[in-house]
C-alpha atoms as a PDB file:
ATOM      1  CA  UNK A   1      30.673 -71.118 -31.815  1.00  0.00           C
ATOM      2  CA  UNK A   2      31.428 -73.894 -33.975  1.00  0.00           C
ATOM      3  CA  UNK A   3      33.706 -76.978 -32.632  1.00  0.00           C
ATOM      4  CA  UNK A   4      37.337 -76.734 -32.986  1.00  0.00           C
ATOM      5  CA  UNK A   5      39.139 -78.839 -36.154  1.00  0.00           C
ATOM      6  CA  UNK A   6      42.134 -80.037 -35.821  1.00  0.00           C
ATOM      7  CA  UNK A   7      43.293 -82.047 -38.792  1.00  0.00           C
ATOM      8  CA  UNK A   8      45.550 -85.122 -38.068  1.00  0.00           C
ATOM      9  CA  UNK A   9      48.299 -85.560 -41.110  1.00  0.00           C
ATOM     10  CA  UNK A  10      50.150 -88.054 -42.289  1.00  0.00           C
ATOM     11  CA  UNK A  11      53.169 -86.890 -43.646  1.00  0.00           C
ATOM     12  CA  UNK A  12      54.506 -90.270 -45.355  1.00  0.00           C
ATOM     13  CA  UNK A  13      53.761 -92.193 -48.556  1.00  0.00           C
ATOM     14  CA  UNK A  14      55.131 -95.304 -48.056  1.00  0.00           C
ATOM     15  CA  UNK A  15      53.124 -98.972 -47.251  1.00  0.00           C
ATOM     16  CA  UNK A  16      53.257-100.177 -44.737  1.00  0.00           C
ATOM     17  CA  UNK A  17      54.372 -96.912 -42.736  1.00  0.00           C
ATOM     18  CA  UNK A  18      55.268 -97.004 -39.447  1.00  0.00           C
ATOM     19  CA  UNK A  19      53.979 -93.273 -39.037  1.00  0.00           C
ATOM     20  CA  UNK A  20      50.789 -95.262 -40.390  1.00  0.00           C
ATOM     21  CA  UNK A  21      50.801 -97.027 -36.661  1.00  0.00           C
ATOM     22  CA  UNK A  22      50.785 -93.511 -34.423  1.00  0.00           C
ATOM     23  CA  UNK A  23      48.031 -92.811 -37.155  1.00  0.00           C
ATOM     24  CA  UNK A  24      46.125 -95.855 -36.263  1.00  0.00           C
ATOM     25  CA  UNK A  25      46.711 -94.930 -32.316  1.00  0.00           C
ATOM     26  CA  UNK A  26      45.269 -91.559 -32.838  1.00  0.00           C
ATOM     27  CA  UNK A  27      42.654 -92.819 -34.686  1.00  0.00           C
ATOM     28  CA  UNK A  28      41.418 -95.678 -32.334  1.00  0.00           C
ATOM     29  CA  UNK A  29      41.753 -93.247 -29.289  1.00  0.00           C
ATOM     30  CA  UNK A  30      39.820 -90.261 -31.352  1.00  0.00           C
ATOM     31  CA  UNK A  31      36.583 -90.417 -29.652  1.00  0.00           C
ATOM     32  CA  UNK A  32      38.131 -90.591 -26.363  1.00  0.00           C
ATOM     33  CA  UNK A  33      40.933 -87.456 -27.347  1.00  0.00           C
ATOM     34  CA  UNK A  34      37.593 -85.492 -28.765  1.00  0.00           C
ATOM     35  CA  UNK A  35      36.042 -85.318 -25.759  1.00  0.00           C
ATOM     36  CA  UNK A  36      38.800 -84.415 -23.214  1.00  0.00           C
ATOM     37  CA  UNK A  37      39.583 -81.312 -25.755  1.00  0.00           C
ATOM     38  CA  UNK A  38      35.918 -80.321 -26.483  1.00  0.00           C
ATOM     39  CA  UNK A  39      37.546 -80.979 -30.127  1.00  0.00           C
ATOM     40  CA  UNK A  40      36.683 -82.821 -34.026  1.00  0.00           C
ATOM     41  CA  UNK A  41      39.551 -84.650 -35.177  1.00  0.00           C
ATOM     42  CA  UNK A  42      40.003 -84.613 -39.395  1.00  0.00           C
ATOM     43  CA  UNK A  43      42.427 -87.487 -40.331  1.00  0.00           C
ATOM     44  CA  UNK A  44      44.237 -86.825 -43.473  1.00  0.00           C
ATOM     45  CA  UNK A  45      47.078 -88.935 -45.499  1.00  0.00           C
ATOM     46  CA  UNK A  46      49.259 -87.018 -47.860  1.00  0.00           C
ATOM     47  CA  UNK A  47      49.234 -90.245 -50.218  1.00  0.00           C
ATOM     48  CA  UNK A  48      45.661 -89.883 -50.625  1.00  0.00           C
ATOM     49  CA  UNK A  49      45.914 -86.753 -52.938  1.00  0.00           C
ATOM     50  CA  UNK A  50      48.462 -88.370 -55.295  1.00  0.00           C
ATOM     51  CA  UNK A  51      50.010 -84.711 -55.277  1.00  0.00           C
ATOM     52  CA  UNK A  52      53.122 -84.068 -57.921  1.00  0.00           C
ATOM     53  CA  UNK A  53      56.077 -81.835 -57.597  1.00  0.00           C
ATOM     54  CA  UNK A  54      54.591 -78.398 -57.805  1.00  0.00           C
ATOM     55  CA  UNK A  55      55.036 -77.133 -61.218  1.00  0.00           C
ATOM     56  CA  UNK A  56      52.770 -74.146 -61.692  1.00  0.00           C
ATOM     57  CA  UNK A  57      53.826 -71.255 -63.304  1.00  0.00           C
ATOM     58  CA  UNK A  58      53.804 -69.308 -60.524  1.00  0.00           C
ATOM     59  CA  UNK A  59      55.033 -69.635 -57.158  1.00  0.00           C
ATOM     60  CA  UNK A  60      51.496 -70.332 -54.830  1.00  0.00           C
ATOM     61  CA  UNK A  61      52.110 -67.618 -52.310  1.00  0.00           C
ATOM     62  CA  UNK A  62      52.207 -64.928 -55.051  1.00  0.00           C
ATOM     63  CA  UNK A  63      49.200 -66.340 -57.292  1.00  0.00           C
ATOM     64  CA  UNK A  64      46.302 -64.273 -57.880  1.00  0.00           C
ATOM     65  CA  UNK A  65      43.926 -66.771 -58.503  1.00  0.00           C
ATOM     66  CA  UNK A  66      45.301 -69.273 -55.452  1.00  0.00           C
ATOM     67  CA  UNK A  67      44.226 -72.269 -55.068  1.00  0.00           C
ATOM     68  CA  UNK A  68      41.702 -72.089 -58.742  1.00  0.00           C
ATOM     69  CA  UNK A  69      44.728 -72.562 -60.203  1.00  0.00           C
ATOM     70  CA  UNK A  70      45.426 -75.770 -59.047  1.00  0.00           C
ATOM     71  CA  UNK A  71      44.735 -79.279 -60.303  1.00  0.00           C
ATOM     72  CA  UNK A  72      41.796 -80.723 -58.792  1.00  0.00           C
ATOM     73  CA  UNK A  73      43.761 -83.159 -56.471  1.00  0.00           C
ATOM     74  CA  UNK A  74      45.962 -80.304 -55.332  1.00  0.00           C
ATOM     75  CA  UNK A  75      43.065 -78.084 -54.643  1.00  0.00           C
ATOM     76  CA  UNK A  76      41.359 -79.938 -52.283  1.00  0.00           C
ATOM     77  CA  UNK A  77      44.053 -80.473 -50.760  1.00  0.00           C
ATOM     78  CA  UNK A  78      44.591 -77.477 -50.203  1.00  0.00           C
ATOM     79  CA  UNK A  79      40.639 -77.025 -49.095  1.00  0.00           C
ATOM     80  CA  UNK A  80      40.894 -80.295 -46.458  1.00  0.00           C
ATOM     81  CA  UNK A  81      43.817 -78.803 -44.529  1.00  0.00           C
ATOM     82  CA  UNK A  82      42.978 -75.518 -44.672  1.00  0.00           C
ATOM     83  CA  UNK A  83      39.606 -75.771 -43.534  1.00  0.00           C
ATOM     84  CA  UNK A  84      40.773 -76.948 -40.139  1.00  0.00           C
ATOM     85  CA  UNK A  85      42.094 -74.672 -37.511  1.00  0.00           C
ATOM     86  CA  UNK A  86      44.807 -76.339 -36.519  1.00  0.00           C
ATOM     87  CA  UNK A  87      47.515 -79.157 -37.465  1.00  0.00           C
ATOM     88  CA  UNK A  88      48.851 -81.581 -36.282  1.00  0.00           C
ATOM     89  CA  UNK A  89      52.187 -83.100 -38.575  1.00  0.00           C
ATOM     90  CA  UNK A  90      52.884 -86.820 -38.119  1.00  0.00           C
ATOM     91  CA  UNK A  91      56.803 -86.790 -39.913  1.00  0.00           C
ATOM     92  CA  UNK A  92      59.440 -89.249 -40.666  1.00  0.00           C
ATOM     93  CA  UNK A  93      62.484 -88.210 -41.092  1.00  0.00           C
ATOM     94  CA  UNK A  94      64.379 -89.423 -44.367  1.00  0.00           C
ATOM     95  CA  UNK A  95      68.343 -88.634 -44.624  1.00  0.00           C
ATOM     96  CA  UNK A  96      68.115 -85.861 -42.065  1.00  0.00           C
ATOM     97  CA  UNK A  97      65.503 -83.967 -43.401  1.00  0.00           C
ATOM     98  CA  UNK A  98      61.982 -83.221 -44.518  1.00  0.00           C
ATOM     99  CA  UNK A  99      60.690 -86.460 -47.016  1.00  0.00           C
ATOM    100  CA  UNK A 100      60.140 -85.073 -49.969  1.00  0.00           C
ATOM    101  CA  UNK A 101      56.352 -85.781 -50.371  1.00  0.00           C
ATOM    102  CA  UNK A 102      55.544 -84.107 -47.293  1.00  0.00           C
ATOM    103  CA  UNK A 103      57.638 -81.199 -48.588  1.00  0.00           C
ATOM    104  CA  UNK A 104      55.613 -81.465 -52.063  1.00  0.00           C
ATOM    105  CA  UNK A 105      52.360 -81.297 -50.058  1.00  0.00           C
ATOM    106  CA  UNK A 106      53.301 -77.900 -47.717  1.00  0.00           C
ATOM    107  CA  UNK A 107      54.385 -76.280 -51.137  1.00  0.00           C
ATOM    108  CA  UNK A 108      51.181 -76.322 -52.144  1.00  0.00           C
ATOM    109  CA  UNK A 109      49.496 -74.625 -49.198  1.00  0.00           C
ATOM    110  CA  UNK A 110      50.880 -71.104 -49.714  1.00  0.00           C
ATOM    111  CA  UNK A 111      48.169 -69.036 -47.933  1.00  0.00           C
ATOM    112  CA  UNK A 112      45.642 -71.045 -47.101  1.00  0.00           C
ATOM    113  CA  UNK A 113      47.596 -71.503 -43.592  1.00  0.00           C
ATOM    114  CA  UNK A 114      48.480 -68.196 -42.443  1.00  0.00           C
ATOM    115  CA  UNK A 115      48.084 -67.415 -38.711  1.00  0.00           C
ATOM    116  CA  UNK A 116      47.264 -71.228 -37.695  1.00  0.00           C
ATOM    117  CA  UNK A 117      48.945 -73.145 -35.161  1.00  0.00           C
ATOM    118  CA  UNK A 118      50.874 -76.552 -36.374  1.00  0.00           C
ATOM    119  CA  UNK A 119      52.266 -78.965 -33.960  1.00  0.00           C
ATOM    120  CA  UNK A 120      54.589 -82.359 -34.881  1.00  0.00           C
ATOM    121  CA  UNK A 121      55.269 -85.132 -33.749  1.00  0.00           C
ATOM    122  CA  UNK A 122      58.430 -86.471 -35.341  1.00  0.00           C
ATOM    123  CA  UNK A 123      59.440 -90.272 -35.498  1.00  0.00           C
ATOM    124  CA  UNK A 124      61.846 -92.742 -36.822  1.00  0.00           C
ATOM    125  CA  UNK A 125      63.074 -96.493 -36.186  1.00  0.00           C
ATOM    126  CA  UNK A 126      66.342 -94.914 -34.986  1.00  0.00           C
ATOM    127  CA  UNK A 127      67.173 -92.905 -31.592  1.00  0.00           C
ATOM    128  CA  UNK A 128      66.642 -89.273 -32.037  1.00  0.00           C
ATOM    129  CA  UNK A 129      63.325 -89.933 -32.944  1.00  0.00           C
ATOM    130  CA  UNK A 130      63.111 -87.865 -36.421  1.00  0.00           C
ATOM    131  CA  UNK A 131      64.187 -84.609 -34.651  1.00  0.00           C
ATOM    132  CA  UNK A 132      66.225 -83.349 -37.303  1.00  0.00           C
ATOM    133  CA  UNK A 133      63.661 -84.002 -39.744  1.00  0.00           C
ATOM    134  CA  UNK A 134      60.883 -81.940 -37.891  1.00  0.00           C
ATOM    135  CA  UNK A 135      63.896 -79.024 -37.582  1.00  0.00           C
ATOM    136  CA  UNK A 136      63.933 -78.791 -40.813  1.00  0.00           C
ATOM    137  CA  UNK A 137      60.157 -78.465 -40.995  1.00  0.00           C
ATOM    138  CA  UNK A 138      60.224 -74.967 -38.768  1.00  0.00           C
ATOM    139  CA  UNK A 139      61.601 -72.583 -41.437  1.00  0.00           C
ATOM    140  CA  UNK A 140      58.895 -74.221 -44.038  1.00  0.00           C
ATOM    141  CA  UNK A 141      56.129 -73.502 -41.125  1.00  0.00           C
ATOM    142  CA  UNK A 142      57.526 -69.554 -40.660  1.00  0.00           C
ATOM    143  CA  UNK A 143      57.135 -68.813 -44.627  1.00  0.00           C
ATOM    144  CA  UNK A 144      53.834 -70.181 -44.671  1.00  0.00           C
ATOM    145  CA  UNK A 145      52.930 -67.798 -41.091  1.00  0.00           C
ATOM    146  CA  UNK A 146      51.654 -70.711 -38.982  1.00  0.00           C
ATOM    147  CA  UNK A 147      52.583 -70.373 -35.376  1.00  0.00           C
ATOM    148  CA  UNK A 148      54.600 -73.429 -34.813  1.00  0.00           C
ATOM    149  CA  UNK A 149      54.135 -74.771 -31.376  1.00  0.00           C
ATOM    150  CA  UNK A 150      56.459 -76.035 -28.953  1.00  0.00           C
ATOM    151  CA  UNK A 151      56.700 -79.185 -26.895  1.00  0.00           C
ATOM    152  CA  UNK A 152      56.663 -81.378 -29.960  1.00  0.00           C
ATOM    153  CA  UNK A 153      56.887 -84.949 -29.162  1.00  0.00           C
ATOM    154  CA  UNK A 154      59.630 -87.686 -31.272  1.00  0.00           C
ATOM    155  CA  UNK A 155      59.007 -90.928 -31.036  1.00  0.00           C
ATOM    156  CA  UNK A 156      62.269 -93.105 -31.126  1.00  0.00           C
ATOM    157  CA  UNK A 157      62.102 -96.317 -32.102  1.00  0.00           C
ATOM    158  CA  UNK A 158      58.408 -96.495 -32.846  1.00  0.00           C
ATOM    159  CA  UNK A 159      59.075 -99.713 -34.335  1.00  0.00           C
ATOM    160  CA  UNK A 160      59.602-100.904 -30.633  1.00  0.00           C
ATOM    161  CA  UNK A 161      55.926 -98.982 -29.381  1.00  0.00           C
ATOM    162  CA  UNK A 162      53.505 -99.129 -31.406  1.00  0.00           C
ATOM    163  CA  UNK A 163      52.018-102.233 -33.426  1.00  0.00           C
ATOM    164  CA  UNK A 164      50.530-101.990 -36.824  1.00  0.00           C
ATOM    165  CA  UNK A 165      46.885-101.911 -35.652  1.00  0.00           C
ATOM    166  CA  UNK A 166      47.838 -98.802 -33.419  1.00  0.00           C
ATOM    167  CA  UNK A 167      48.017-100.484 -29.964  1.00  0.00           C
ATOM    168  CA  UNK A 168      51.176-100.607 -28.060  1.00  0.00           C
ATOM    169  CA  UNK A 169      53.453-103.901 -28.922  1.00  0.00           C
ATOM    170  CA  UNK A 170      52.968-106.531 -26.123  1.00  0.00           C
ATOM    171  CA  UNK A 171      56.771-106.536 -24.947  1.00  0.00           C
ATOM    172  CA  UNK A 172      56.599-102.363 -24.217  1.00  0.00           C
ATOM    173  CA  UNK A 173      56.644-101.879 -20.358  1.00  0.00           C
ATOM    174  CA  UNK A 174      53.156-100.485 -18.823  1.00  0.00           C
ATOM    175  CA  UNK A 175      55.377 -97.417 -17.532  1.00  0.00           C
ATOM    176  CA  UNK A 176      56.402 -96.881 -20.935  1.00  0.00           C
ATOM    177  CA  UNK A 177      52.625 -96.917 -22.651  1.00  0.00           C
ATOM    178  CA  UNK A 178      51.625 -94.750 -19.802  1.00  0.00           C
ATOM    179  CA  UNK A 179      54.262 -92.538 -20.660  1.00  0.00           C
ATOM    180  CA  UNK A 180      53.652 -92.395 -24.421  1.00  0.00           C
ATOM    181  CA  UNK A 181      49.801 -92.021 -23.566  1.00  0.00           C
ATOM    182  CA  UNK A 182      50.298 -89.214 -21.527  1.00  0.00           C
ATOM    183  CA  UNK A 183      52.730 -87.504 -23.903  1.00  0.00           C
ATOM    184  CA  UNK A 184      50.321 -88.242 -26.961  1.00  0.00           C
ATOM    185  CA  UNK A 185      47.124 -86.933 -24.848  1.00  0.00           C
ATOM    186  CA  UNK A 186      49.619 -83.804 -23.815  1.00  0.00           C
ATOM    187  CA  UNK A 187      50.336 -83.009 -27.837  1.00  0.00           C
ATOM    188  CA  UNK A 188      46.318 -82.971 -28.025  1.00  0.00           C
ATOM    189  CA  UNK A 189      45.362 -80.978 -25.700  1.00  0.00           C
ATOM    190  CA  UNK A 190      48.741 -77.981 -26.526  1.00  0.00           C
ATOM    191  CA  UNK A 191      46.950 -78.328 -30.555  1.00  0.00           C
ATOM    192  CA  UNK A 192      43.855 -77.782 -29.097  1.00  0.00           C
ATOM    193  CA  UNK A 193      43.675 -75.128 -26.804  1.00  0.00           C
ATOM    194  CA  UNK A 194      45.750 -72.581 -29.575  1.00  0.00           C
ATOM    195  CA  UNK A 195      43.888 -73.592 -32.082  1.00  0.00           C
ATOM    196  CA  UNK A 196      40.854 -72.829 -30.315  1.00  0.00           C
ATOM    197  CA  UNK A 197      42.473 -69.619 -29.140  1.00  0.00           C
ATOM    198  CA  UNK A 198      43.575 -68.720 -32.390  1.00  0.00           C
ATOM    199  CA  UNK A 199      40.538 -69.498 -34.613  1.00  0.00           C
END
């Protein structure tokens, strides 16, 4: 049986992001994450595809021709995530809700995600950690049919854990990085095992 995928998403546009940071974390900790999940690891940046509003003539999850119908940049987009067999959302929140190229990006993915599991973790440079923001992701996951996990993870404040070259900021209390560490690892492993369950 081939290895289990789970693709790693960015789900913000801006630079410098601080979602950018957890990406860098994941990233510099991949090997390590890989093997304690038996997993491969796929990291992927919505800005990358330079994806616009979706303006086809016809809604995605009732195209015939789905994704050929797409603009090149959409498509494989549409190919990367799809061809994992599981996700894993990194997402801002921006004025209590979904940002809107993140929301651009899932419109496009109609059903090339049916039946696969999606797990977040949510953050912001406030307290509640980007929680309404990733609420507002779960009816977007249920029209698309991915089985959306619980035990997602925010990260409050990730201004205060994580530095730009993805290791935790000098001043954060070894408790603390232990905590995040074991939270982050935990998120891994929940991806991996229904993903691999479900592929």
């Amino acid at each position: 049986m081939m290895m289990t995928k789970i693709n790693v998403i960015l789900g913000s546009v801006r630079e410098p992001s601080m979602g950018n940071r957890l990406f860098t974390y994941l990233k510099n900790n991949r090997l390590e994450l890989e093997a304690e999940n038996g997993i491969q690891l796929t990291f992927i940046k919505v800005g990358d595809y330079q994806l616009k509003p979706y303006n086809q003539p016809i809604p995605p999850l009732v195209t015939p021709e789905y994704p050929n119908n797409l603009p090149e940049n959409a498509k494989q987009w549409v190919n990367d995530v799809s061809d994992a067999d599981g996700v894993l959302i990194l997402a801002p929140e921006y004025d209590y809700s979904i940002p809107g190229a993140l929301k651009t990006a899932l419109d496009y993915l109609a059903k090339g995600m049916d039946g696969k599991p999606v797990q977040v973790i949510s953050y912001s440079m406030g307290k509640v950690g980007g929680l309404l923001g990733m609420m507002a992701l779960l009816p977007v996951f249920q029209v698309l049919n991915m089985i959306t996990l619980n035990h997602n993870l925010q990260l409050a404040n990730i201004q205060k854990v994580f530095a730009e070259d993805g290791n935790f900021i000098p001043e954060l209390a070894e408790s603390e990085q232990v905590y995040y560490r074991n939270r982050i690892a935990q998120i891994i492993k929940n991806i991996s095992h229904y993903s691999e369950l479900l592929k």
